[in-house]
Protein backbone atom coordinates (compact mmCIF):
# COMPACT_ATOMS: atom_id res chain seq x y z
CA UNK A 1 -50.59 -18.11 5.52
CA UNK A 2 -47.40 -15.90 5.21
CA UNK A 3 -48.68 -12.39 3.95
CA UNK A 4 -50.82 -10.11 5.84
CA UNK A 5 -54.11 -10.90 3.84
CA UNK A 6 -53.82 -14.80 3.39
CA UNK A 7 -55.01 -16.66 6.76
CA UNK A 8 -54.98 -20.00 5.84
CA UNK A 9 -53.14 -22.96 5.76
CA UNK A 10 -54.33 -26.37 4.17
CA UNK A 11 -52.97 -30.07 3.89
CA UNK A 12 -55.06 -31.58 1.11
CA UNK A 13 -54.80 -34.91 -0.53
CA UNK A 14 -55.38 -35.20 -4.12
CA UNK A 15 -55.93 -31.93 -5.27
CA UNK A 16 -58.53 -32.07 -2.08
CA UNK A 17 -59.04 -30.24 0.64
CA UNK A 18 -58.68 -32.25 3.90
CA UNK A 19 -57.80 -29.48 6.58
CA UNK A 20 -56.89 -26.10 7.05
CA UNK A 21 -55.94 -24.04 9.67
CA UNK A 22 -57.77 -20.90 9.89
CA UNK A 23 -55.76 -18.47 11.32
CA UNK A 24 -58.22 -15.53 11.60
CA UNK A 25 -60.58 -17.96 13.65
CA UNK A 26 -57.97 -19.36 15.65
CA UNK A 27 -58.77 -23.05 14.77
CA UNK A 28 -58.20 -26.17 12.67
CA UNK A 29 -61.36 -26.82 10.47
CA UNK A 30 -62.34 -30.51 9.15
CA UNK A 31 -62.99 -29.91 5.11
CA UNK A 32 -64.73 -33.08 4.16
CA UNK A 33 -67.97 -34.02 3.62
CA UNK A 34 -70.05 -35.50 6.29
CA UNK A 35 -70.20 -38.82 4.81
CA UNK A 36 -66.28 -38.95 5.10
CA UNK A 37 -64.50 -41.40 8.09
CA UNK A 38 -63.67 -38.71 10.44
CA UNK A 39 -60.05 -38.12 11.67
CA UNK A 40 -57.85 -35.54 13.20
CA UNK A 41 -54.56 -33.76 12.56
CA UNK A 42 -53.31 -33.52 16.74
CA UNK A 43 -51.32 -30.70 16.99
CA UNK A 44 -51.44 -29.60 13.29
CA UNK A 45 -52.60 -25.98 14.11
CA UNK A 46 -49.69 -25.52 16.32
CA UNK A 47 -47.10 -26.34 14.08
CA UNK A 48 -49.36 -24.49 11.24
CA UNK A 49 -48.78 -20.93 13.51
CA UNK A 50 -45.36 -22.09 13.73
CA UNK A 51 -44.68 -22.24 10.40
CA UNK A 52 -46.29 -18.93 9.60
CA UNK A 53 -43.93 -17.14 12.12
CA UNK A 54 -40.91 -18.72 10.53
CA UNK A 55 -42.68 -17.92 7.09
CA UNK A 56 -42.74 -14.49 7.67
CA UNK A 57 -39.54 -13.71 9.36
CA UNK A 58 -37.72 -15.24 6.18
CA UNK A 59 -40.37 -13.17 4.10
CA UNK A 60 -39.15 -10.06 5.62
CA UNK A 61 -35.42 -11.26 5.92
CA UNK A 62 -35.86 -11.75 1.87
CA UNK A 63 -37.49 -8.29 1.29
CA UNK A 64 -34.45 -6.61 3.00
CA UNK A 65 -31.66 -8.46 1.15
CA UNK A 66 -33.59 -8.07 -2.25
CA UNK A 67 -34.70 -4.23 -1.55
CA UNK A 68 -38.21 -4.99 -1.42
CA UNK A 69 -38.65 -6.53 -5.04
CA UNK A 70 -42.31 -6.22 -7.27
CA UNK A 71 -44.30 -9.26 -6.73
């Protein structure tokens, strides 16, 4: 969830997706199936925003020390 066209962030288990915070909808979306115990990540999409404000000011900190390098 750090550039400006990738608005998600996901905790998976097992090469799984468990969670993910969408960040264009606002919320924290369940990825399981229904037949999975249910459970929920309090707070998680709070520190998820978090992180992608800290993500991108050391994205754009990096871009100015390296003189906006290729990808």
């Amino acid at each position: 969830g750090c550039s400006d066209s990738d608005g998600v962030d996901m905790y998976g288990l097992d090469g799984e997706e468990m969670w993910y915070a969408d960040f264009n909808k606002g919320e924290g979306v369940v990825a399981l199936p229904p037949f999975a115990d249910p459970f929920t990540f309090p707070g998680a999409y709070e520190q998820a925003v978090g992180n992608q404000g800290v993500c991108k000011a050391n994205l754009a900190v990096n871009i100015k020390a390296y003189k906006n390098p290729e990808e």
